[in-house]
N, C-alpha and C. Protein backbone atom coordinates (compact mmCIF):
# COMPACT_ATOMS: atom_id res chain seq x y z
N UNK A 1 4.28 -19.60 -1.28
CA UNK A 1 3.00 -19.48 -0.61
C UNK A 1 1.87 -19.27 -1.63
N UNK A 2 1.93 -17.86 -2.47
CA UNK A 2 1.25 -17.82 -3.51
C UNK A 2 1.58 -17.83 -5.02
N UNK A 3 2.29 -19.06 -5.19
CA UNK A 3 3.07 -19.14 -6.54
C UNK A 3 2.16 -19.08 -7.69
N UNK A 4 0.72 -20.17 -7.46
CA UNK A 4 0.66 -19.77 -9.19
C UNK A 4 -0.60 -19.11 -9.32
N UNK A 5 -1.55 -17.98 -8.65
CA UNK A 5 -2.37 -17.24 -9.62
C UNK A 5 -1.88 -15.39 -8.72
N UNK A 6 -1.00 -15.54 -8.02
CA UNK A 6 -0.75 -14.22 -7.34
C UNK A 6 0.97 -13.56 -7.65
N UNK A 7 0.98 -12.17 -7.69
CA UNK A 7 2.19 -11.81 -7.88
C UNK A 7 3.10 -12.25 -7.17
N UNK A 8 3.44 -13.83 -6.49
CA UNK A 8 3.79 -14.40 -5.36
C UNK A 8 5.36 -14.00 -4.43
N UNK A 9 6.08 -13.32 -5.43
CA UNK A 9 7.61 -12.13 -4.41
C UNK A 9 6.61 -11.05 -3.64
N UNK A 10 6.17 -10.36 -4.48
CA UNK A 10 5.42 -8.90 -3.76
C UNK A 10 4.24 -9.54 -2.70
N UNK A 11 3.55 -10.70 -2.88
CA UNK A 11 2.75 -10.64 -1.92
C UNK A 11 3.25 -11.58 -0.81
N UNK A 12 4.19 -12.82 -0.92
CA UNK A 12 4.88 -13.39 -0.46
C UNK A 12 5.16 -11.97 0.78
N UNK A 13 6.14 -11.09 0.69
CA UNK A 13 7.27 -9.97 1.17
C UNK A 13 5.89 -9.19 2.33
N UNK A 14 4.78 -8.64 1.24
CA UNK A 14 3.97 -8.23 1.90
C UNK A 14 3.23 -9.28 2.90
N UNK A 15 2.76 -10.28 3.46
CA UNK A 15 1.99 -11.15 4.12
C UNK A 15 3.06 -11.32 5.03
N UNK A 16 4.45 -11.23 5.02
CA UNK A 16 5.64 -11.61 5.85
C UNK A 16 5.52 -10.07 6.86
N UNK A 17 5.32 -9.63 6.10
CA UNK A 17 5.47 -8.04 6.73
C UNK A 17 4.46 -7.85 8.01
N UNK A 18 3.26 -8.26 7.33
CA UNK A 18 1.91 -7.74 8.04
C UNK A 18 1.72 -8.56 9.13
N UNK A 19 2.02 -10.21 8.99
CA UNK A 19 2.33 -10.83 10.00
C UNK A 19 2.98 -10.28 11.03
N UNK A 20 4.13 -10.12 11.26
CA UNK A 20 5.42 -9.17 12.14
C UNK A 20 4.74 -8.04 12.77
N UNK A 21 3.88 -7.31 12.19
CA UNK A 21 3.26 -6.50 12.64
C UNK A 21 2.00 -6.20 13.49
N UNK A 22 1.28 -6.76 12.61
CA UNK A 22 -0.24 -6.98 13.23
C UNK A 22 -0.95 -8.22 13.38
N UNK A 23 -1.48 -7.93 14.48
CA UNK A 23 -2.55 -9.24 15.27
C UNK A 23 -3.58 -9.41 14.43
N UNK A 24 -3.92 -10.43 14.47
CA UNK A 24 -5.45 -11.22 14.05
C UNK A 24 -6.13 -10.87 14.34
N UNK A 25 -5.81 -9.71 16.07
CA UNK A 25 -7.42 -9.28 17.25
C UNK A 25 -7.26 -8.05 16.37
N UNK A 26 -6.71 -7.43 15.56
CA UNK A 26 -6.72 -6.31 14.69
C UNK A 26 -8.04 -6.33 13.77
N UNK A 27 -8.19 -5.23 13.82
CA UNK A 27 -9.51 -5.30 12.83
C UNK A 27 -8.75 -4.04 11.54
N UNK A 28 -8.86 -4.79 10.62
CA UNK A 28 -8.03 -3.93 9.07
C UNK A 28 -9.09 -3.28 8.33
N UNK A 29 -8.80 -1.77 8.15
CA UNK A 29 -9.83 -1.15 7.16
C UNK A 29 -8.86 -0.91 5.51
N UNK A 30 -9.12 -1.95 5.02
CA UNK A 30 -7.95 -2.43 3.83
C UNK A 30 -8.65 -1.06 2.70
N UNK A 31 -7.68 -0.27 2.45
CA UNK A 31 -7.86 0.77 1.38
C UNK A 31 -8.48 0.38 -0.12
N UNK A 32 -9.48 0.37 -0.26
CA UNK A 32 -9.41 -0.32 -2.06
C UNK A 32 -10.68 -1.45 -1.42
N UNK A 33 -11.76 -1.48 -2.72
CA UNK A 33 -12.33 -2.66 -2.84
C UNK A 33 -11.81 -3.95 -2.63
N UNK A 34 -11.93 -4.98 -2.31
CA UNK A 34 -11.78 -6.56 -1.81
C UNK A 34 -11.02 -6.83 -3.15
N UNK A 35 -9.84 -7.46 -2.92
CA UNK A 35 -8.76 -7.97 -4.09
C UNK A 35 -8.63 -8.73 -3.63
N UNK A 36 -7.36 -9.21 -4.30
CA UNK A 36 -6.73 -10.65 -4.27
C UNK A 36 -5.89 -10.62 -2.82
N UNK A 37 -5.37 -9.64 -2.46
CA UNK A 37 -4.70 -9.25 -0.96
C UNK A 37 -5.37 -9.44 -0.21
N UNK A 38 -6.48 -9.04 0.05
CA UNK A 38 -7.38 -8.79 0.80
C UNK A 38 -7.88 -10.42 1.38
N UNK A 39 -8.27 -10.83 0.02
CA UNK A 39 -8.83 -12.41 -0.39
C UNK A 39 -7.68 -13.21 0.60
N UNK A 40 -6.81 -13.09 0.69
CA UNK A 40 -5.23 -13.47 1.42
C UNK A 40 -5.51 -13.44 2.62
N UNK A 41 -5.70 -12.24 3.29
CA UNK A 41 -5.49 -11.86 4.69
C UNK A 41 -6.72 -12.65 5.20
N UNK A 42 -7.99 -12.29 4.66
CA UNK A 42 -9.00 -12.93 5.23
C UNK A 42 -9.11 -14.72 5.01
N UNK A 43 -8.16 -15.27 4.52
CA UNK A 43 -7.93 -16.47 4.31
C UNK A 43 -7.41 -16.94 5.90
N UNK A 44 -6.30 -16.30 5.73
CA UNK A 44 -5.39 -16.49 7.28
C UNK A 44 -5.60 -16.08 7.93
N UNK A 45 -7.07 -15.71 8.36
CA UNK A 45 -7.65 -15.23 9.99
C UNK A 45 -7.63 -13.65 10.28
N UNK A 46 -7.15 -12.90 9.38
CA UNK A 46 -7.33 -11.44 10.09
C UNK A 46 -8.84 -11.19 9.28
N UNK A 47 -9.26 -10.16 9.92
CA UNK A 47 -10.76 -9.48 9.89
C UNK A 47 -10.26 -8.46 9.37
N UNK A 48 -10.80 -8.40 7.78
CA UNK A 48 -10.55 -6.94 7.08
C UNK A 48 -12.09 -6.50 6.50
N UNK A 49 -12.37 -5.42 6.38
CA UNK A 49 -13.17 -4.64 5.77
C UNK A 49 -12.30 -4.15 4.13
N UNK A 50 -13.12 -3.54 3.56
CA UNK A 50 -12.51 -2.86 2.60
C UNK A 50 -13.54 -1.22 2.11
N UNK A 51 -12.94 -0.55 1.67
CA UNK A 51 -14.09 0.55 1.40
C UNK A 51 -14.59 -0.10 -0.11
N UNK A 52 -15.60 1.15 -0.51
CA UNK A 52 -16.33 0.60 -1.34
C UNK A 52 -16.46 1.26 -2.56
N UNK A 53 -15.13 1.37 -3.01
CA UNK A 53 -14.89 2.52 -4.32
C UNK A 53 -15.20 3.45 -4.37
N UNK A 54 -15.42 4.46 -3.10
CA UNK A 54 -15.57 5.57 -3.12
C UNK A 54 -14.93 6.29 -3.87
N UNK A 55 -14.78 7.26 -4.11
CA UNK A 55 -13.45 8.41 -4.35
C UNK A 55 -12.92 8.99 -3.30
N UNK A 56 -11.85 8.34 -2.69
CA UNK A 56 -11.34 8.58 -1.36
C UNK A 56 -10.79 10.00 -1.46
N UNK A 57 -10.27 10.66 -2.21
CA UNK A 57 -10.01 11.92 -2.28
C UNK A 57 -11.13 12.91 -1.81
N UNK A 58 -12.24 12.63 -2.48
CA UNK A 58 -13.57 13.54 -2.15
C UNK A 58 -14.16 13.05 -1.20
N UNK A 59 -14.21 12.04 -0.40
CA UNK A 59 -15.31 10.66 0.65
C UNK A 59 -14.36 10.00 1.45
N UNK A 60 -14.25 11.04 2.73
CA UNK A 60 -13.35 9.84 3.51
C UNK A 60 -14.38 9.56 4.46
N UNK A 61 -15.80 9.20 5.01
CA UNK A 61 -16.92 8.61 5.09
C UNK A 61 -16.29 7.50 5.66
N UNK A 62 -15.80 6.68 5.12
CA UNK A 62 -15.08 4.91 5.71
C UNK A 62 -14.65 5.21 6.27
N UNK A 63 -13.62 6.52 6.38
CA UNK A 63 -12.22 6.26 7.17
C UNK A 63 -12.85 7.05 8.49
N UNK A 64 -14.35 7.67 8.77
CA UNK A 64 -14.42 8.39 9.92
C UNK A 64 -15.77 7.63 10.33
N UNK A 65 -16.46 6.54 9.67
CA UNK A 65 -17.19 6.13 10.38
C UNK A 65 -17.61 4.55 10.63
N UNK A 66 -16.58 3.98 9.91
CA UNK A 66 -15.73 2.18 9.96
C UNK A 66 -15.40 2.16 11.68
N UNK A 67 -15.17 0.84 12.03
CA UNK A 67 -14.45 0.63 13.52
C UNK A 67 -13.08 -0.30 12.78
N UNK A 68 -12.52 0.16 13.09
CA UNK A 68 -10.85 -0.58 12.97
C UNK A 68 -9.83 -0.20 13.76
N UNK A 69 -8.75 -0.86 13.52
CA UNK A 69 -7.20 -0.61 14.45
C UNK A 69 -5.98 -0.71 13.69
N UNK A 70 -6.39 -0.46 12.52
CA UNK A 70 -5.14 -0.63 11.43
C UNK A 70 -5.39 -0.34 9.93
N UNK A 71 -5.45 0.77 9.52
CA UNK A 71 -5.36 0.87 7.88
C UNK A 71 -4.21 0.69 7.26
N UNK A 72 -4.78 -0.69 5.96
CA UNK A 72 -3.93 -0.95 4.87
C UNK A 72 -4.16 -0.24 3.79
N UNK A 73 -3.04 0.09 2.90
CA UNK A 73 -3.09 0.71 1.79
C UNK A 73 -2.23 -0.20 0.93
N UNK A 74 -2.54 -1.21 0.10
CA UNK A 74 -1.87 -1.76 -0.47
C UNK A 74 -1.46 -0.89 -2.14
N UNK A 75 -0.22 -0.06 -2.57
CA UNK A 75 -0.58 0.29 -4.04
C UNK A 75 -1.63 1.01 -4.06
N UNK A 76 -2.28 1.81 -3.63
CA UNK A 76 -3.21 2.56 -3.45
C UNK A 76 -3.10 4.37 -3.50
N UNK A 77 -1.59 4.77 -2.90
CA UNK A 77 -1.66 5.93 -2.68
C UNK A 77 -1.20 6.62 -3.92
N UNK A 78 -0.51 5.85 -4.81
CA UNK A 78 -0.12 6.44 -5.89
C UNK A 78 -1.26 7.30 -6.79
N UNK A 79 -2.55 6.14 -6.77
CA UNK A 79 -3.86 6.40 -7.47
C UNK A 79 -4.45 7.92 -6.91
N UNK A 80 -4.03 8.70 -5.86
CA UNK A 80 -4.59 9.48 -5.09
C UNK A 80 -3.89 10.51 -5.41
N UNK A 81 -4.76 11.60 -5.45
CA UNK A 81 -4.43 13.15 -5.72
C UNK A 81 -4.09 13.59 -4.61
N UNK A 82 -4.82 12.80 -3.40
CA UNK A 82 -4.14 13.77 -1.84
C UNK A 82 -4.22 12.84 -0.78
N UNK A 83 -3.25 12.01 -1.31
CA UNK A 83 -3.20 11.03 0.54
C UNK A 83 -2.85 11.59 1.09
N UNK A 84 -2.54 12.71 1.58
CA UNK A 84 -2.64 13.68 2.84
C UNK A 84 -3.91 14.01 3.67
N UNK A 85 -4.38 13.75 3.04
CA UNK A 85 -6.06 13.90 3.29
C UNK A 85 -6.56 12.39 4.57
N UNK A 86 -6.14 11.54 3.16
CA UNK A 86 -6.45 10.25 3.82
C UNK A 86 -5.82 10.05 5.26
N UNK A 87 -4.82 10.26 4.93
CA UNK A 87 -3.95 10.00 6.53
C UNK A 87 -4.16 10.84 7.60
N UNK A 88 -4.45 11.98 7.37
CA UNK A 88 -5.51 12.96 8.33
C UNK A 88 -6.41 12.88 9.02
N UNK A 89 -7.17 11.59 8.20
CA UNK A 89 -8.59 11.01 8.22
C UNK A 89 -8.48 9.59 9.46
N UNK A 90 -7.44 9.48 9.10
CA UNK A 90 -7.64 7.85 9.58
C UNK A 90 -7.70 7.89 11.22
N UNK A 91 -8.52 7.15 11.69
CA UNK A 91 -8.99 7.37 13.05
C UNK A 91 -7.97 5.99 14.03
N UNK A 92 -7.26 5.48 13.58
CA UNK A 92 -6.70 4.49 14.26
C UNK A 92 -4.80 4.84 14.43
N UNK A 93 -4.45 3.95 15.04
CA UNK A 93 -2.91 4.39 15.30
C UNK A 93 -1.76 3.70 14.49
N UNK A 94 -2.24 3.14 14.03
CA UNK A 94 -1.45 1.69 13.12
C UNK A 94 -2.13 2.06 11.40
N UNK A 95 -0.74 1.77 10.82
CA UNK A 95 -1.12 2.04 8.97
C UNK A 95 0.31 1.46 8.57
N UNK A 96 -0.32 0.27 7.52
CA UNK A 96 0.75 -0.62 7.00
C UNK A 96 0.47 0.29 5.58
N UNK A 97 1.40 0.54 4.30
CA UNK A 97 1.24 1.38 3.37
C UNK A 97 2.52 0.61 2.28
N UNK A 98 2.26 0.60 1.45
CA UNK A 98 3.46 -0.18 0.27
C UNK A 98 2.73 0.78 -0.87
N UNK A 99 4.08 1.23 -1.58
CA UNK A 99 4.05 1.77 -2.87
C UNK A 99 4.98 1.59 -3.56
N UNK A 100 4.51 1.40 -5.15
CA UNK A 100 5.58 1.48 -6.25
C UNK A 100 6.38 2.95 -6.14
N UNK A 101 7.60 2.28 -6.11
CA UNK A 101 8.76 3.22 -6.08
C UNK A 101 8.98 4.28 -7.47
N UNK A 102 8.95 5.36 -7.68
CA UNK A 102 9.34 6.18 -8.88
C UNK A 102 10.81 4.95 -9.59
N UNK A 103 10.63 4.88 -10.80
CA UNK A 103 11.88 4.59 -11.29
C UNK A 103 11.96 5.32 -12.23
N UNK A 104 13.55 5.18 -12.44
CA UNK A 104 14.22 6.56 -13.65
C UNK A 104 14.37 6.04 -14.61
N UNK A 105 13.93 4.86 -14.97
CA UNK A 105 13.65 4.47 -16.15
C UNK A 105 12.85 3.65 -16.83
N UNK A 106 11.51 4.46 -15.92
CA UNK A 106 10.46 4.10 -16.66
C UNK A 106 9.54 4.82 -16.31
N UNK A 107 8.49 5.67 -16.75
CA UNK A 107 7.53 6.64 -16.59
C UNK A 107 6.29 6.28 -15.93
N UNK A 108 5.69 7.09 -15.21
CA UNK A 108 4.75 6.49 -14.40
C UNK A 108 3.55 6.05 -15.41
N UNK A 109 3.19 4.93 -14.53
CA UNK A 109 2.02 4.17 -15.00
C UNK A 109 0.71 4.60 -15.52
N UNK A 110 0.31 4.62 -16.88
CA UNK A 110 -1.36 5.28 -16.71
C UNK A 110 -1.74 4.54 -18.14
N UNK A 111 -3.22 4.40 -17.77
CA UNK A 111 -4.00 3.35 -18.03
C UNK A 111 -4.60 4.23 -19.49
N UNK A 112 -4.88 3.48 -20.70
CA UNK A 112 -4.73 3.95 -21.65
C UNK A 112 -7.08 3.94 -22.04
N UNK A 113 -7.02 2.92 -21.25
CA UNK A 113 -8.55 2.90 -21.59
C UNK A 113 -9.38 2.98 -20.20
N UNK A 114 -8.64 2.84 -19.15
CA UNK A 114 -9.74 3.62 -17.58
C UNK A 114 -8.90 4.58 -16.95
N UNK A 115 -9.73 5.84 -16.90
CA UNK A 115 -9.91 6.62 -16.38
C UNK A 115 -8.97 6.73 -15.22
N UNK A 116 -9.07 5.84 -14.72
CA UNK A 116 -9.18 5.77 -12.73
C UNK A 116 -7.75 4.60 -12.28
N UNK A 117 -7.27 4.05 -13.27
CA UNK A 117 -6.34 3.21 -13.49
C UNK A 117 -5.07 3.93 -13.94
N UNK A 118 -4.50 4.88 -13.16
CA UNK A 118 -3.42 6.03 -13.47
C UNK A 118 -2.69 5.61 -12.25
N UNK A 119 -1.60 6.31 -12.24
CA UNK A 119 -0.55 6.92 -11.15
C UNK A 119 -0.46 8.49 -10.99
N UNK A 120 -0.97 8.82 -10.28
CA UNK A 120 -1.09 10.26 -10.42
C UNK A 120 0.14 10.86 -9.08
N UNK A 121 1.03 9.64 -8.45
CA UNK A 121 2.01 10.15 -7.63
C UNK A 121 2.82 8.91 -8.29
N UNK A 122 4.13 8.85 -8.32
CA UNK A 122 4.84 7.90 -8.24
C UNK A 122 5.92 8.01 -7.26
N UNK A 123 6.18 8.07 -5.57
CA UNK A 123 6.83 8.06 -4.48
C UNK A 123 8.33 7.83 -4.97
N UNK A 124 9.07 8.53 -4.16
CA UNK A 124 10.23 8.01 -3.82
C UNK A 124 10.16 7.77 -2.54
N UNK A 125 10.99 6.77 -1.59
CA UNK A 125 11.05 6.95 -0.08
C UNK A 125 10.78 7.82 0.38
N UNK A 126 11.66 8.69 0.63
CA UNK A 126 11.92 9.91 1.21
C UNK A 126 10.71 10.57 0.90
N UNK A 127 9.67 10.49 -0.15
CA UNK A 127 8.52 11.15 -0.25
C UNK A 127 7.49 10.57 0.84
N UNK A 128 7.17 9.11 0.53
CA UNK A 128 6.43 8.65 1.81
C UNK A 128 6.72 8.72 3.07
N UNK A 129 7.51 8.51 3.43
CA UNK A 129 8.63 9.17 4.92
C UNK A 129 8.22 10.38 5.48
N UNK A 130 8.08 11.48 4.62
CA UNK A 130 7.91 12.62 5.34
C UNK A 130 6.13 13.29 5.08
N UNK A 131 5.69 12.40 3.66
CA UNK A 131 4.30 12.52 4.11
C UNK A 131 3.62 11.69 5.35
N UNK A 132 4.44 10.87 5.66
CA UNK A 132 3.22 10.08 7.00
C UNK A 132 4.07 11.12 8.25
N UNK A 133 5.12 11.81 8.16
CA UNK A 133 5.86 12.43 9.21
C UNK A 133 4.80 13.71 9.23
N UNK A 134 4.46 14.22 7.85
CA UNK A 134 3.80 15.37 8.52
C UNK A 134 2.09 15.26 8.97
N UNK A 135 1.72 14.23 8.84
CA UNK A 135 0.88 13.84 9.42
C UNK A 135 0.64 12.77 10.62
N UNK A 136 1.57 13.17 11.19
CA UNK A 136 2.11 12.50 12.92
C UNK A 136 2.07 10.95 13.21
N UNK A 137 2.33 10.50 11.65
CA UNK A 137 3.34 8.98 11.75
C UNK A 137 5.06 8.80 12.46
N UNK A 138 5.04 7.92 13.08
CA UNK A 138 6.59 7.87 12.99
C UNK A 138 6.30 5.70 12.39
N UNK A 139 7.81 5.95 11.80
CA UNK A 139 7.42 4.69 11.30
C UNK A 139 8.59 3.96 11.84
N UNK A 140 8.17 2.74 11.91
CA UNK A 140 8.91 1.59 12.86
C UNK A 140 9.79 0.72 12.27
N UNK A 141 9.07 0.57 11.04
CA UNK A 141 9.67 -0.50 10.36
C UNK A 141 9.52 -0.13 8.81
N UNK A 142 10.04 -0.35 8.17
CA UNK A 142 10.20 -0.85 6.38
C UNK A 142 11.07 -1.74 5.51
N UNK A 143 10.86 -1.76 4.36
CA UNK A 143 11.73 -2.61 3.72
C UNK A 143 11.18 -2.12 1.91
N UNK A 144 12.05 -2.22 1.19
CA UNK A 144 11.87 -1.94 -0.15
C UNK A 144 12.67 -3.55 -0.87
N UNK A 145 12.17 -3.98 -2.21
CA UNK A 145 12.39 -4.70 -2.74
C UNK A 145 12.13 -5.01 -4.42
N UNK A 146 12.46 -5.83 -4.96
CA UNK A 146 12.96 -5.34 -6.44
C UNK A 146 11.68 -6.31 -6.69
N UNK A 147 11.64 -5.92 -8.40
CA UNK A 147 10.28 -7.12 -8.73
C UNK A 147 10.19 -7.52 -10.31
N UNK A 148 10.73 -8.40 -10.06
CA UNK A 148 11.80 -8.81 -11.65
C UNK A 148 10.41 -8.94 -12.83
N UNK A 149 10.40 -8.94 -13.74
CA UNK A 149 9.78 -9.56 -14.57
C UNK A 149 10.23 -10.61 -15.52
N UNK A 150 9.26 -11.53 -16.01
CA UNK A 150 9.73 -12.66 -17.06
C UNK A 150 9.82 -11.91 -18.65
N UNK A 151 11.06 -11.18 -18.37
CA UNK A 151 10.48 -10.78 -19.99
C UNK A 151 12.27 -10.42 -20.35
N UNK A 152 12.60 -9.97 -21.58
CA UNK A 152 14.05 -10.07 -22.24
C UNK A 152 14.13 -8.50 -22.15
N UNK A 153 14.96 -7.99 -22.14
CA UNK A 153 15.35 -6.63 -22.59
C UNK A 153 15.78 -5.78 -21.14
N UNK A 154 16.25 -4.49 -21.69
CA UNK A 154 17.37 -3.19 -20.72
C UNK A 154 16.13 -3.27 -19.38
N UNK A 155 15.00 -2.63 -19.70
CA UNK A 155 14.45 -2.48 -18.38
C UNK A 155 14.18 -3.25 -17.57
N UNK A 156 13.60 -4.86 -18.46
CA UNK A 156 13.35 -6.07 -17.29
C UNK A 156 14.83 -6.35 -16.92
N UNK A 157 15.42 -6.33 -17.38
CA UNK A 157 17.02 -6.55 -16.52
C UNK A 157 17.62 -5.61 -15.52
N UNK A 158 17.12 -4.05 -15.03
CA UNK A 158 17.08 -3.14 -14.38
C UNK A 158 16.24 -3.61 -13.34
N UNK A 159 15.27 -4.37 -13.75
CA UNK A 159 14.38 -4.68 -12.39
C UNK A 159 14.55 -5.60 -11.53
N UNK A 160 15.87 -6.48 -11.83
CA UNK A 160 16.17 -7.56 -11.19
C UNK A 160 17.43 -6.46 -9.84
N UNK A 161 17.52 -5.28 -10.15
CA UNK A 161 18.69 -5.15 -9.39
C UNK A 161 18.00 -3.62 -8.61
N UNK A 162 16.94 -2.86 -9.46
CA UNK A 162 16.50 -1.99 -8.72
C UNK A 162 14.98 -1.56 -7.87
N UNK A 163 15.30 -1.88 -6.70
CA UNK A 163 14.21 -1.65 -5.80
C UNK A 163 12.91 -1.15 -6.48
N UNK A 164 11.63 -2.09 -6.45
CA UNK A 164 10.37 -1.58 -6.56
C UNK A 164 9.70 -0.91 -6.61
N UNK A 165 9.13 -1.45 -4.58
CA UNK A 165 8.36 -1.60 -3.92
C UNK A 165 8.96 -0.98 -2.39
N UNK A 166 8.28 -0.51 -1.88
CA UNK A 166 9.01 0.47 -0.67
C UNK A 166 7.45 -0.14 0.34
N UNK A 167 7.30 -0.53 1.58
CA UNK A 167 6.97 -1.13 2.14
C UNK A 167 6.73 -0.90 3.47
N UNK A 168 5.83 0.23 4.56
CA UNK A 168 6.53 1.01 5.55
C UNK A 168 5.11 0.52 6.74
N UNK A 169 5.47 0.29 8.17
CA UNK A 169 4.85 -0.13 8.95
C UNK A 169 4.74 1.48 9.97
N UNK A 170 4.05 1.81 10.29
CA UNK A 170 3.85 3.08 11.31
C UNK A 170 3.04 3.57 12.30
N UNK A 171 3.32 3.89 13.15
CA UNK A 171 2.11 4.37 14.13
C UNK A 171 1.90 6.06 14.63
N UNK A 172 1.12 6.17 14.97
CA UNK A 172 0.95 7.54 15.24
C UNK A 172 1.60 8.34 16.27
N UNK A 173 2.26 9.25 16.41
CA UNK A 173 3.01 9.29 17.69
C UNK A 173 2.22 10.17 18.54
N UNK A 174 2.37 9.86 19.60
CA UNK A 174 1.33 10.35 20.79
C UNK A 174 1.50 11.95 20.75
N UNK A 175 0.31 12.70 21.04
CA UNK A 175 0.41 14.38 20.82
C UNK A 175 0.78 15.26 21.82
C-alpha cells in the first residue's frame, strides 16, 4: 500500500487496524501535529484534525475543546511524562493508541540534538493495558508486531522475531 516513501509493515498493520474499527462518519482528533499518518487517513476519506504542538502534558485545551469521536495516538505516548492525564482528558469514547514496545535489548530511544525527540516511557503491554484500565478503557481489540530492519547484525536479527509495536483499539466503559 505504502511501499516506497512510508514505514510501509507498521503503517500497512496500522491503516488495517483503524479501518476494522472506525467509520469515515468518525471525526479523529489525531494526537501529534499532521504527519505522514495522518497525510494517510485523510487521503482515504476519514476527517482528522491534529493538535498543534502543544505540550500536551501541560495543555490539554484540544482534547477539551476540539469536537471528535475518536482519539488517535500514533507513537505518541511514549514522548509523554503523563498520558494519564491525556486519557482523563479525552472527551470521546473511542481511542486507537500504538506504542513502541520496551525491548531488552535495546535502550530507550532519545534524541541526541532535540530536546523533545526522547522516550520518556518505553511500555510494555501489560503497562498500556492497565493504564487505559485505570482510566475507564476496556479494550476490544489489539495486536502487537515485529519491525525488522534492513541492516546486518545481533539486534536487527532480534527484530525479525521480537514484537515491536503493541497496537490497542478501546472504548470507554459506561459508568
Amino acid at each position: 500500500m505504502y511501499e516506497k516513501t512510508y514505514p510501509s509493515k507498521r503503517f500497512n498493520i496500522t491503516f488495517d487496524f483503524l479501518k476494522k474499527h472506525i467509520s469515515k462518519d468518525d471525526t479523529i482528533l489525531d494526537l501529534g501535529v499532521p504527519n505522514p499518518f495522518s497525510k494517510i487517513m485523510l487521503e482515504n476519506g476519514y476527517t482528522v484534525k491534529n493538535t498543534n504542538g502543544e505540550d500536551l502534558d501541560n495543555n490539554q485545551s484540544t482534547l477539551q475543546n476540539e469536537d471528535y469521536s475518536v482519539v488517535t495516538a500514533f507513537e505518541i505516548f511514549e514522548h509523554l511524562l503523563n498520558p494519564y492525564t491525556i486519557l482523563e482528558n479525552v472527551k470521546c469514547d473511542k481511542v486507537l493508541i500504538s506504542i513502541p514496545m520496551r525491548l531488552w535489548f535495546s535502550s530507550a530511544y532519545r534524541s541526541k540534538t532535540d530536546k523533545w525527540d526522547r522516550h520518556y516511557h518505553e511500555f510494555e503491554d501489560w503497562q498500556l493495558d492497565w493504564l487505559l484500565e485505570k482510566t475507564g478503557f476496556k479494550i476490544i481489540d489489539k495486536v502487537k508486531f515485529t519491525h525488522p530492519v534492513k541492516k546486518i547484525g545481533f539486534r536487527p536479527l532480534l527484530r525479525y522475531f521480537t514484537n515491536r509495536y503493541y497496537l490497542v483499539y478501546a472504548i470507554k466503559n459506561p459508568k
